[in-house]
Protein backbone atom coordinates (compact mmCIF):
# COMPACT_ATOMS: atom_id res chain seq x y z
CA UNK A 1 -19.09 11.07 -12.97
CA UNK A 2 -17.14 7.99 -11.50
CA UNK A 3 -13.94 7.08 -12.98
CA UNK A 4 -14.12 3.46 -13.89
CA UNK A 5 -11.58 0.83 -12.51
CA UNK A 6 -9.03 -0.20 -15.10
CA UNK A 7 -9.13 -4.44 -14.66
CA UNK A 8 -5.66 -5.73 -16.06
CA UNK A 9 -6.47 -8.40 -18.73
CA UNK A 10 -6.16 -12.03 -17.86
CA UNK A 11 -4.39 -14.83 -20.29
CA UNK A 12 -8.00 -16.62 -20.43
CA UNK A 13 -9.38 -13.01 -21.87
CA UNK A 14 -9.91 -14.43 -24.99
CA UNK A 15 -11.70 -17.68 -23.92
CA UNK A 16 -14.35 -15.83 -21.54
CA UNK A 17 -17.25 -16.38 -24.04
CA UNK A 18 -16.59 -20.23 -23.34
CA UNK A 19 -16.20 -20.09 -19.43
CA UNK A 20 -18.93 -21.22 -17.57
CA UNK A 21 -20.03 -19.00 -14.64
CA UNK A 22 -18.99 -22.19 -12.55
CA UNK A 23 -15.80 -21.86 -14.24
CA UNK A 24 -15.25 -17.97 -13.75
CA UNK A 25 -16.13 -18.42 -9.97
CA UNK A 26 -13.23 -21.61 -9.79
CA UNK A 27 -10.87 -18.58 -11.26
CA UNK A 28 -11.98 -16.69 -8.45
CA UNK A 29 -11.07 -18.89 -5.66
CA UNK A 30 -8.13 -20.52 -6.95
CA UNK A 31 -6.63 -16.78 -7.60
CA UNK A 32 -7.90 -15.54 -3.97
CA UNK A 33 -5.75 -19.20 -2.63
CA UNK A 34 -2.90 -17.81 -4.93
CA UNK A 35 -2.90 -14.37 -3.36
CA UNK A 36 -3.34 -15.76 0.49
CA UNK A 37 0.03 -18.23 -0.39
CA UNK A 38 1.82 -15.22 -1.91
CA UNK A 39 1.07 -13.03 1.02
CA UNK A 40 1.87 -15.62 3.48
CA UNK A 41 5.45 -16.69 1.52
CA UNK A 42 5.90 -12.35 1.55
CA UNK A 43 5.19 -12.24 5.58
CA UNK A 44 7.52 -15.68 5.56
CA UNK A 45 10.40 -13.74 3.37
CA UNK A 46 13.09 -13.34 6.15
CA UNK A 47 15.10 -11.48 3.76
CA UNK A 48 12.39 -9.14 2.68
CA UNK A 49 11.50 -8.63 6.29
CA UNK A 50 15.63 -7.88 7.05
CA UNK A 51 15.62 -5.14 4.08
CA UNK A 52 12.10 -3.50 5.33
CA UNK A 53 13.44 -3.19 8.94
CA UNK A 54 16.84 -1.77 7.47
CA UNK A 55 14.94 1.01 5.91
CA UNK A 56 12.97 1.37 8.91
CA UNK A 57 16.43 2.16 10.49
CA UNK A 58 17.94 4.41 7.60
CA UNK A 59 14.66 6.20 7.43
CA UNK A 60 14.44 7.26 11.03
CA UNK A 61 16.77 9.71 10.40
CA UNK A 62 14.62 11.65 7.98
CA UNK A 63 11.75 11.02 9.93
CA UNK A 64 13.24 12.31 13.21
CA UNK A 65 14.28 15.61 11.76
CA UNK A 66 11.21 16.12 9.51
CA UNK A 67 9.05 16.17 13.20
CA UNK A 68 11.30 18.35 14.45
CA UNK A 69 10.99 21.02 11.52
CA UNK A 70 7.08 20.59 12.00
CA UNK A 71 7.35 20.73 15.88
CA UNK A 72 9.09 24.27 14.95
CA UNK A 73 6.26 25.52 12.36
CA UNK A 74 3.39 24.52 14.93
CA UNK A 75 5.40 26.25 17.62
CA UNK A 76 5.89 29.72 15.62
CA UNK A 77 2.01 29.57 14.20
CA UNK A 78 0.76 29.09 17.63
CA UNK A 79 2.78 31.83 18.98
CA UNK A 80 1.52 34.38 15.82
CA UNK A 81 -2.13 32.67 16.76
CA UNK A 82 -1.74 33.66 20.19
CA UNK A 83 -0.42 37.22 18.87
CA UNK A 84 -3.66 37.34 16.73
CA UNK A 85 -1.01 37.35 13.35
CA UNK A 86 -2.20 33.68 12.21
């Protein structure tokens, strides 16, 4: 059984018995406009784009040392696998 998608409920909820389906398919495209001007102002955000490479930076850190812990697991299970132990 397929879980269902939870839809968050829109301001107009109420007033959906009186929209038109020409009116619920205007909602449509003036939201998907919305969404393409909100992603486009996000890709725009220098700030945004200064903090994301920041942590990008402060991140590589972690990332650096957690492949080199897995490089050292893979290493040991392919030596017990070639020792017939894996």
């Amino acid at each position: 059984m397929g879980r269902k998608k939870k839809v968050q409920k829109p301001p107009f909820e109420d007033d959906l018995e009186t929209l038109t389906n020409l009116d619920l398919e205007k909602k449509i495209l003036d939201s998907s406009k919305k969404i393409l001007e909100i992603e486009t102002k996000k890709a725009q955000d220098e700030e945004l784009n200064s903090l994301k490479e920041d942590v990008k930076v402060i991140n590589a850190g972690y990332r650096d040392a957690k492949k080199h812990q897995q490089s050292i697991i893979n290493f040991c299970l392919k030596a017990l696998d070639e020792r017939g132990k894996a």
